[in-house]
PDB file of N, CA and C in Angstrom:
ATOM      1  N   UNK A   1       3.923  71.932 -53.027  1.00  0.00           N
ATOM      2  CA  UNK A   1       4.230  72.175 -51.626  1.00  0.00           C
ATOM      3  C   UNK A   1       5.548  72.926 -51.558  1.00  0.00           C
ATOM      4  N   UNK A   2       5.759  74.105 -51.186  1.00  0.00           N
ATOM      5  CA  UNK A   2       6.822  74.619 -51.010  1.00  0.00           C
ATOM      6  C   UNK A   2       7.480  74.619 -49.654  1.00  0.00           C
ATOM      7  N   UNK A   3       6.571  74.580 -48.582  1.00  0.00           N
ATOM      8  CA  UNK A   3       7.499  74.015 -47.355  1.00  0.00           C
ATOM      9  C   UNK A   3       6.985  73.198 -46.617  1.00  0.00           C
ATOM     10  N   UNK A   4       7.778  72.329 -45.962  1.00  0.00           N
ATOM     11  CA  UNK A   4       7.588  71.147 -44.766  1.00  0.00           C
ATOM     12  C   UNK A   4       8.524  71.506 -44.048  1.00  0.00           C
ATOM     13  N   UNK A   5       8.305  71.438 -43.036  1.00  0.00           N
ATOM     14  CA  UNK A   5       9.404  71.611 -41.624  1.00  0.00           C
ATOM     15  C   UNK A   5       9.287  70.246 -40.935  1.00  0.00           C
ATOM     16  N   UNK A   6      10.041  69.644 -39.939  1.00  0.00           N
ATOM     17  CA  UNK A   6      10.123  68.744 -38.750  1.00  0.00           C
ATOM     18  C   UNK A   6      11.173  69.408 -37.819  1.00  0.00           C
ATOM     19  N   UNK A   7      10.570  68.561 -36.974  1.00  0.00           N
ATOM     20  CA  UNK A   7      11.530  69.481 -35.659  1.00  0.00           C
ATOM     21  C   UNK A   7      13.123  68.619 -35.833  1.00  0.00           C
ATOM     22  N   UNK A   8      13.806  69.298 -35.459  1.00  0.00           N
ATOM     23  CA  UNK A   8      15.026  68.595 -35.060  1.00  0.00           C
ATOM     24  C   UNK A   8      15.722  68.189 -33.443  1.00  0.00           C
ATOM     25  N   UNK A   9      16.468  67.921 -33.274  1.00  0.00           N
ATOM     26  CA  UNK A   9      16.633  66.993 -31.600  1.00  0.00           C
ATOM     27  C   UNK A   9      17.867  68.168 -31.318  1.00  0.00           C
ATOM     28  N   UNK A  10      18.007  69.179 -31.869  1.00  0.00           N
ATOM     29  CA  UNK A  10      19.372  69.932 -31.180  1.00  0.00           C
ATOM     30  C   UNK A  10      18.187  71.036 -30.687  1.00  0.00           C
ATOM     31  N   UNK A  11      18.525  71.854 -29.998  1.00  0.00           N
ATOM     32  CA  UNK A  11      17.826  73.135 -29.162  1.00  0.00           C
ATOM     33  C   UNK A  11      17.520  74.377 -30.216  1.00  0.00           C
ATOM     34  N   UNK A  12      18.835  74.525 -30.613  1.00  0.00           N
ATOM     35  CA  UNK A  12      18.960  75.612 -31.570  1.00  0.00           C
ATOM     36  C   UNK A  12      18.410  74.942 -33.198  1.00  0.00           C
ATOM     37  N   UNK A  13      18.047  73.712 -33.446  1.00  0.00           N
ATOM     38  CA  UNK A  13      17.206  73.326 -34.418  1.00  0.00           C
ATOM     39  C   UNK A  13      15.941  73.224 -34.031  1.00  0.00           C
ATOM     40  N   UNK A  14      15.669  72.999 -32.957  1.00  0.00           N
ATOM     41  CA  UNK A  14      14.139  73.279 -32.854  1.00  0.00           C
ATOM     42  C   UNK A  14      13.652  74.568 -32.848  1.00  0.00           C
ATOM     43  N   UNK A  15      14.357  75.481 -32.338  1.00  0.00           N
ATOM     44  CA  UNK A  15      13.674  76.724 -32.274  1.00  0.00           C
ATOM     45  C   UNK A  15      14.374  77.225 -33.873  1.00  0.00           C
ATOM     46  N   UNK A  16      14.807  77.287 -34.462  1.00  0.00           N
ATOM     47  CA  UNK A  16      14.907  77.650 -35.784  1.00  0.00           C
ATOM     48  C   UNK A  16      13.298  76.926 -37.026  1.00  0.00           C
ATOM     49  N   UNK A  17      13.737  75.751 -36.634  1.00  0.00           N
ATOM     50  CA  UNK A  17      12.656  75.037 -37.355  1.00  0.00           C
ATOM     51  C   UNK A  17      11.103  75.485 -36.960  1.00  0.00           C
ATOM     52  N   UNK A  18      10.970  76.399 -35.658  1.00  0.00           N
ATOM     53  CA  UNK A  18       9.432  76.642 -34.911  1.00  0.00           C
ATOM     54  C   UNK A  18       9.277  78.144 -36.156  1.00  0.00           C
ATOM     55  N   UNK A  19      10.938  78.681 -35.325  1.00  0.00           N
ATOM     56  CA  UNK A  19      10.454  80.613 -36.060  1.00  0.00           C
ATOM     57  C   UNK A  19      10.019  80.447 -37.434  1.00  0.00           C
ATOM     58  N   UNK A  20      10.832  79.507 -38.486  1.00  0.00           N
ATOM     59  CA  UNK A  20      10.062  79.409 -39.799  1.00  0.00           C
ATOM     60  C   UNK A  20       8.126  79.019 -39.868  1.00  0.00           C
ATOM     61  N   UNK A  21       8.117  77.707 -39.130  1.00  0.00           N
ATOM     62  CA  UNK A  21       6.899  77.386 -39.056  1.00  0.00           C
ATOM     63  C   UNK A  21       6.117  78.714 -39.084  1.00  0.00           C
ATOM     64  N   UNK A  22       5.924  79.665 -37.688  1.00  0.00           N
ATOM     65  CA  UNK A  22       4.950  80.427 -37.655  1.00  0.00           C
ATOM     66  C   UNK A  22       5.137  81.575 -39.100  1.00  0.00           C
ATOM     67  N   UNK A  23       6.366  81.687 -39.763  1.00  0.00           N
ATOM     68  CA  UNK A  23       6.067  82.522 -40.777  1.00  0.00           C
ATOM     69  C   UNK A  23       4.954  82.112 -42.080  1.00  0.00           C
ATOM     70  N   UNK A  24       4.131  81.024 -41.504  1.00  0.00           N
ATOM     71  CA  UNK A  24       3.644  80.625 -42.824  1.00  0.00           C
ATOM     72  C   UNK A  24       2.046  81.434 -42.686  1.00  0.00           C
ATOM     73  N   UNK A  25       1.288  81.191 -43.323  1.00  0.00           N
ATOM     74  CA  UNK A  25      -0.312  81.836 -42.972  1.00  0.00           C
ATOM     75  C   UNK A  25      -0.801  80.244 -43.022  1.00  0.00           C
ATOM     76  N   UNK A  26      -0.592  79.183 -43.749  1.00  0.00           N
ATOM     77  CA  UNK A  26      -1.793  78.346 -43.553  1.00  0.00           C
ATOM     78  C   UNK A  26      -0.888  77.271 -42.906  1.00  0.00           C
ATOM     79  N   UNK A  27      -1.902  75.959 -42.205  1.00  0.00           N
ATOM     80  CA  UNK A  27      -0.842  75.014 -41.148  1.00  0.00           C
ATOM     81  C   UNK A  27      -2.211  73.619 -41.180  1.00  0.00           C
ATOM     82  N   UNK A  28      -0.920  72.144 -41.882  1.00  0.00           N
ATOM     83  CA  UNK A  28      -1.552  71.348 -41.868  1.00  0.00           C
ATOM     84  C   UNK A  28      -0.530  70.583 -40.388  1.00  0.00           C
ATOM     85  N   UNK A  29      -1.987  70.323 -39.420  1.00  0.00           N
ATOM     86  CA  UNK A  29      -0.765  69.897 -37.973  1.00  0.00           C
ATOM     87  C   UNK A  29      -1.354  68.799 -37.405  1.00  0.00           C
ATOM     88  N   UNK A  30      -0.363  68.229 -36.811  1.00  0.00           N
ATOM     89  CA  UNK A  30      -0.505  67.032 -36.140  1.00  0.00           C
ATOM     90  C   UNK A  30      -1.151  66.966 -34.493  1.00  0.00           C
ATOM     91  N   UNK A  31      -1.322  66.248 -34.397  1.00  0.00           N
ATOM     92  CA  UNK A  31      -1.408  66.481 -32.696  1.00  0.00           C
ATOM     93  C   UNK A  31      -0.561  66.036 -31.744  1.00  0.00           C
ATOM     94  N   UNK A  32       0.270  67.687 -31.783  1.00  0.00           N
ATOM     95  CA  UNK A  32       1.427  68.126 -30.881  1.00  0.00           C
ATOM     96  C   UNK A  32       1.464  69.143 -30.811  1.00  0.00           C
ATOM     97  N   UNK A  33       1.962  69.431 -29.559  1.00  0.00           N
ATOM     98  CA  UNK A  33       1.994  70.988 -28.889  1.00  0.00           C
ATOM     99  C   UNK A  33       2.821  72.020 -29.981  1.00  0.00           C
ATOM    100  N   UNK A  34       3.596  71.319 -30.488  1.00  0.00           N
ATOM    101  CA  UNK A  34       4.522  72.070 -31.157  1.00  0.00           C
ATOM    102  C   UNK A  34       4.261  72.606 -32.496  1.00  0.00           C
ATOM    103  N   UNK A  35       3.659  71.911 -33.352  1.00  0.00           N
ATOM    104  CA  UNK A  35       2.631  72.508 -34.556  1.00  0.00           C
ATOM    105  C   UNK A  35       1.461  73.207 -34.248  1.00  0.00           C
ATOM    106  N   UNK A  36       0.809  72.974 -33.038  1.00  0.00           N
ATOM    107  CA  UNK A  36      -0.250  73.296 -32.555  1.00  0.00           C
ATOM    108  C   UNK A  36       0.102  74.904 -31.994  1.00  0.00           C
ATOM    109  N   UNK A  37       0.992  75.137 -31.567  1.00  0.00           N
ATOM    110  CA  UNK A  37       1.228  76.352 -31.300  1.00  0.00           C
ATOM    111  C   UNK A  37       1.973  77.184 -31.929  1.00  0.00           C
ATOM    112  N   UNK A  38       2.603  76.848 -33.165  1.00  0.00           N
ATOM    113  CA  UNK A  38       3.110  77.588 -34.595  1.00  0.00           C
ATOM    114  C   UNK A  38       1.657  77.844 -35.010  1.00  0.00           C
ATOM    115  N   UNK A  39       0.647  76.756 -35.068  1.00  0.00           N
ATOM    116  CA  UNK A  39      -0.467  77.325 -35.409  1.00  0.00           C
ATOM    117  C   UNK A  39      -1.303  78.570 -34.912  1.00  0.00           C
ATOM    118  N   UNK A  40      -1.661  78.552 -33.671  1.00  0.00           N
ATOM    119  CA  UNK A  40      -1.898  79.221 -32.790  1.00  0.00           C
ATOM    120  C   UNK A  40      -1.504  80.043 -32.913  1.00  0.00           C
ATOM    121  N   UNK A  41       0.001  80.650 -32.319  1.00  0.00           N
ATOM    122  CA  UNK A  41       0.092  81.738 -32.362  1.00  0.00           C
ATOM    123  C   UNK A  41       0.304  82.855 -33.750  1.00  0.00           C
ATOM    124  N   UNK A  42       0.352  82.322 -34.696  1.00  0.00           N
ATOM    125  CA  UNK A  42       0.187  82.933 -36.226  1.00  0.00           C
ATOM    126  C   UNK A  42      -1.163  82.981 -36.952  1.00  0.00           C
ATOM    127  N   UNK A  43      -2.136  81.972 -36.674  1.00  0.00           N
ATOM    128  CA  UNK A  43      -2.852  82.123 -37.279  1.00  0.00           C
ATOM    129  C   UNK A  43      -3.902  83.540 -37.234  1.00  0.00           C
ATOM    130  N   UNK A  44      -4.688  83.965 -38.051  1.00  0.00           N
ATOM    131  CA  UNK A  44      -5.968  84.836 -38.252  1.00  0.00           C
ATOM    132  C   UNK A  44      -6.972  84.134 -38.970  1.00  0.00           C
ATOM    133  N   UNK A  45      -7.740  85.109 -39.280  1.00  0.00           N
ATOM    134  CA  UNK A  45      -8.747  84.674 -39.548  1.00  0.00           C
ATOM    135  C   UNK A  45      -9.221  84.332 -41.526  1.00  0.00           C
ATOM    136  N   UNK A  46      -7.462  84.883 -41.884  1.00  0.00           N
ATOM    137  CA  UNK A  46      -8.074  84.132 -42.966  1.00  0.00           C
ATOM    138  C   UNK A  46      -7.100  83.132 -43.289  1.00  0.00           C
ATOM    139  N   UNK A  47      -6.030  82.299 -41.943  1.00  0.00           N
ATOM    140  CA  UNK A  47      -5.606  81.539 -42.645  1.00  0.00           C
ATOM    141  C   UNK A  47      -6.700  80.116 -42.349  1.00  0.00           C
ATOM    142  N   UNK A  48      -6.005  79.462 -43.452  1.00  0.00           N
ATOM    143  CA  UNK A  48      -6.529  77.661 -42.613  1.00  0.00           C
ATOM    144  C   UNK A  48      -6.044  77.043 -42.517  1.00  0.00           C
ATOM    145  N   UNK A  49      -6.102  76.232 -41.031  1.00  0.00           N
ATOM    146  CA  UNK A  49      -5.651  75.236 -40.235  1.00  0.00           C
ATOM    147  C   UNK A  49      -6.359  74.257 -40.150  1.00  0.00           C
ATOM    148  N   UNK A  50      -5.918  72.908 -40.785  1.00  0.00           N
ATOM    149  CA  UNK A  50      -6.572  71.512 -40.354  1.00  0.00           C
ATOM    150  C   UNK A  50      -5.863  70.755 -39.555  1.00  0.00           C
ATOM    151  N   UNK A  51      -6.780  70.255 -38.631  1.00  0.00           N
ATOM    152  CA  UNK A  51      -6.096  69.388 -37.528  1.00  0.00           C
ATOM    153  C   UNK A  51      -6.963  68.520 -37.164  1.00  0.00           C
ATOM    154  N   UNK A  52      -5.815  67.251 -36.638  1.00  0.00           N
ATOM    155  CA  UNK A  52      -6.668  65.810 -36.541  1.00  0.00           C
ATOM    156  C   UNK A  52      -8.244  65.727 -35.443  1.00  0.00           C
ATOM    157  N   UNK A  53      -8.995  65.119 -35.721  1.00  0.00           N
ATOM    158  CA  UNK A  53     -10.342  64.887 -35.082  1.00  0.00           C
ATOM    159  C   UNK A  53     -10.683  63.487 -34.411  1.00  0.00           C
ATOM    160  N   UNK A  54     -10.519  63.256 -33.587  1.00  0.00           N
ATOM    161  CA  UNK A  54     -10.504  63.488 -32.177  1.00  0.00           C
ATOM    162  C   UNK A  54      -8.834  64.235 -32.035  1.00  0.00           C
ATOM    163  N   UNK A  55      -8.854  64.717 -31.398  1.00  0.00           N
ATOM    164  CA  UNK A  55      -7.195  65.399 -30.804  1.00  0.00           C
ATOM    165  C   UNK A  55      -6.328  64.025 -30.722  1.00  0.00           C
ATOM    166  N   UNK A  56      -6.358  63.614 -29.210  1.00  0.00           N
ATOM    167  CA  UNK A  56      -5.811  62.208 -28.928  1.00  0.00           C
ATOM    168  C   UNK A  56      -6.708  61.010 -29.262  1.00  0.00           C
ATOM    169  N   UNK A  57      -6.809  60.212 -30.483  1.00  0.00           N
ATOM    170  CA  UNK A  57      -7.568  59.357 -30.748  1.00  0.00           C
ATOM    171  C   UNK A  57      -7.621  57.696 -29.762  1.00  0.00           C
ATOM    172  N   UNK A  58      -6.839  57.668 -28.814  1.00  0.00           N
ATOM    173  CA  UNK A  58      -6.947  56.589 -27.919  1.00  0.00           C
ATOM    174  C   UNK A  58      -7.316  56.866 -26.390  1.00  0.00           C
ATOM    175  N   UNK A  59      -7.853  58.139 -26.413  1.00  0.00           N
ATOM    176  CA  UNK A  59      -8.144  59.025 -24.766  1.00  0.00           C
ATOM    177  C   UNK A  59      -9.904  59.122 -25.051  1.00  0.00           C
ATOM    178  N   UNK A  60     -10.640  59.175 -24.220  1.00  0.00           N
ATOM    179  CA  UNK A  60     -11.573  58.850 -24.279  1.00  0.00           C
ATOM    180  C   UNK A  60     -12.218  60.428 -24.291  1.00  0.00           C
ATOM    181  N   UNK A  61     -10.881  61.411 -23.312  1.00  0.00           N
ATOM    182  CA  UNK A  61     -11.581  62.564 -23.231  1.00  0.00           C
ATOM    183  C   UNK A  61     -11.646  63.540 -24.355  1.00  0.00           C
ATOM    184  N   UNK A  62     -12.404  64.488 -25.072  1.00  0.00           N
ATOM    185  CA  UNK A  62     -12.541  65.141 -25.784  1.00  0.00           C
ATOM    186  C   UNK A  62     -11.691  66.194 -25.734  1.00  0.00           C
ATOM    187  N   UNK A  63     -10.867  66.948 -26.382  1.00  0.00           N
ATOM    188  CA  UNK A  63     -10.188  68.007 -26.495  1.00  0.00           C
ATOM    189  C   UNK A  63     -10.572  69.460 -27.127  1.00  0.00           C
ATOM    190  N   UNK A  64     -10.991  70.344 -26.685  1.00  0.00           N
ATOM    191  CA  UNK A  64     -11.726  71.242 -27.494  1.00  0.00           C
ATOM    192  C   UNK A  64     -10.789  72.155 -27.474  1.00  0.00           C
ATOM    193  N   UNK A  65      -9.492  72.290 -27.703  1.00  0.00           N
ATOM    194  CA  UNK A  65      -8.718  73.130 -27.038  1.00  0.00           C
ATOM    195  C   UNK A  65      -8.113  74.316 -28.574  1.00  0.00           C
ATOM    196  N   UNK A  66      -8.930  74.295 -29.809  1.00  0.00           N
ATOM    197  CA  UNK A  66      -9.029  74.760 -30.988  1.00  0.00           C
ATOM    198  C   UNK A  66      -9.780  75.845 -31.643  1.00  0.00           C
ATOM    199  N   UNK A  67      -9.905  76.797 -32.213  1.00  0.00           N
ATOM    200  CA  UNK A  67     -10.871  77.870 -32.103  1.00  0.00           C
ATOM    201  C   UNK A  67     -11.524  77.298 -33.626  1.00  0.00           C
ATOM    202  N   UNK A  68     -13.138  77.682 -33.560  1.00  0.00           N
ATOM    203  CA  UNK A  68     -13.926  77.181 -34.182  1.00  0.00           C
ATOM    204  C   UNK A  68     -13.631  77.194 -35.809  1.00  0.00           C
ATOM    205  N   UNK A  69     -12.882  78.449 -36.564  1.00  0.00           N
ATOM    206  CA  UNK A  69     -12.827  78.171 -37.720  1.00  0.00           C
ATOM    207  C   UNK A  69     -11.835  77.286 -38.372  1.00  0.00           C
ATOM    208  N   UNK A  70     -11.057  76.281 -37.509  1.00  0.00           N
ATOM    209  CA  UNK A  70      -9.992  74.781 -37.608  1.00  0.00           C
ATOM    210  C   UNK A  70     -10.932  74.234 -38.211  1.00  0.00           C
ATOM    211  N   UNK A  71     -10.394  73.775 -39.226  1.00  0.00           N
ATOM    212  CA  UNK A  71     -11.147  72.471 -40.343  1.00  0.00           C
ATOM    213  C   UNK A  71     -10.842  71.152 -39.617  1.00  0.00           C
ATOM    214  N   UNK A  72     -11.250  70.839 -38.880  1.00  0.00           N
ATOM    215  CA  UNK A  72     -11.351  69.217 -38.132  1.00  0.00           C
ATOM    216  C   UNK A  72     -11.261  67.968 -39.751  1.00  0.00           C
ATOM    217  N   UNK A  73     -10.428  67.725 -39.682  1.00  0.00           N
ATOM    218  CA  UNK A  73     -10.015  66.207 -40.279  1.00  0.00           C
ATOM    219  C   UNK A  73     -10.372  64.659 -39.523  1.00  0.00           C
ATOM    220  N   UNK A  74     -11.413  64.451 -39.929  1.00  0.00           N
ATOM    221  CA  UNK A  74     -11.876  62.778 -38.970  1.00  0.00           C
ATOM    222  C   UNK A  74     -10.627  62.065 -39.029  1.00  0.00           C
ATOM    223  N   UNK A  75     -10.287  61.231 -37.854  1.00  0.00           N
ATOM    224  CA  UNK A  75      -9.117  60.368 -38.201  1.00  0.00           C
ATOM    225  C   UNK A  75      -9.761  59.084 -37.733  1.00  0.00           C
ATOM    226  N   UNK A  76      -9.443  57.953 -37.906  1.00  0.00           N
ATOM    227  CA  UNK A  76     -10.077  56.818 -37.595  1.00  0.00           C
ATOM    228  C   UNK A  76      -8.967  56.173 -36.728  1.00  0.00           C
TER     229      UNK A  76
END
């Protein structure tokens, strides 16, 4: 593994810690807006992105809010 990021709680660490994120091509993410949209907006079509399955696992409603070639990870 050569990089892991987390966000940090200062302003100017979060947005430092985002601009690296999107330089990557592939994105293992959580469900949060904030990995979710390093993902998003960097990805193509040949990177890969896995992300958790159901989205919010204690909401009853379904989230489809992912474009089809996301490798869905079951979470229990």
């Amino acid at each position: 593994v050569e990089n892991i990021y987390s966000s940090s709680s200062s302003k100017g660490g979060t947005i430092t810690t985002f601009s690296q994120m999107v330089k990557n091509k592939h994105f293992i993410i959580s469900n949060s807006t904030y990995s979710y949209l390093a993902a998003y907006f960097k990805s193509d079509n040949d990177s890969i992105v896995t992300i958790p399955e159901p989205w919010m696992p204690n909401n009853a409603k379904n989230y489809n809010i992912y474009p089809e070639n996301w490798l869905k990870i079951k979470s229990s």
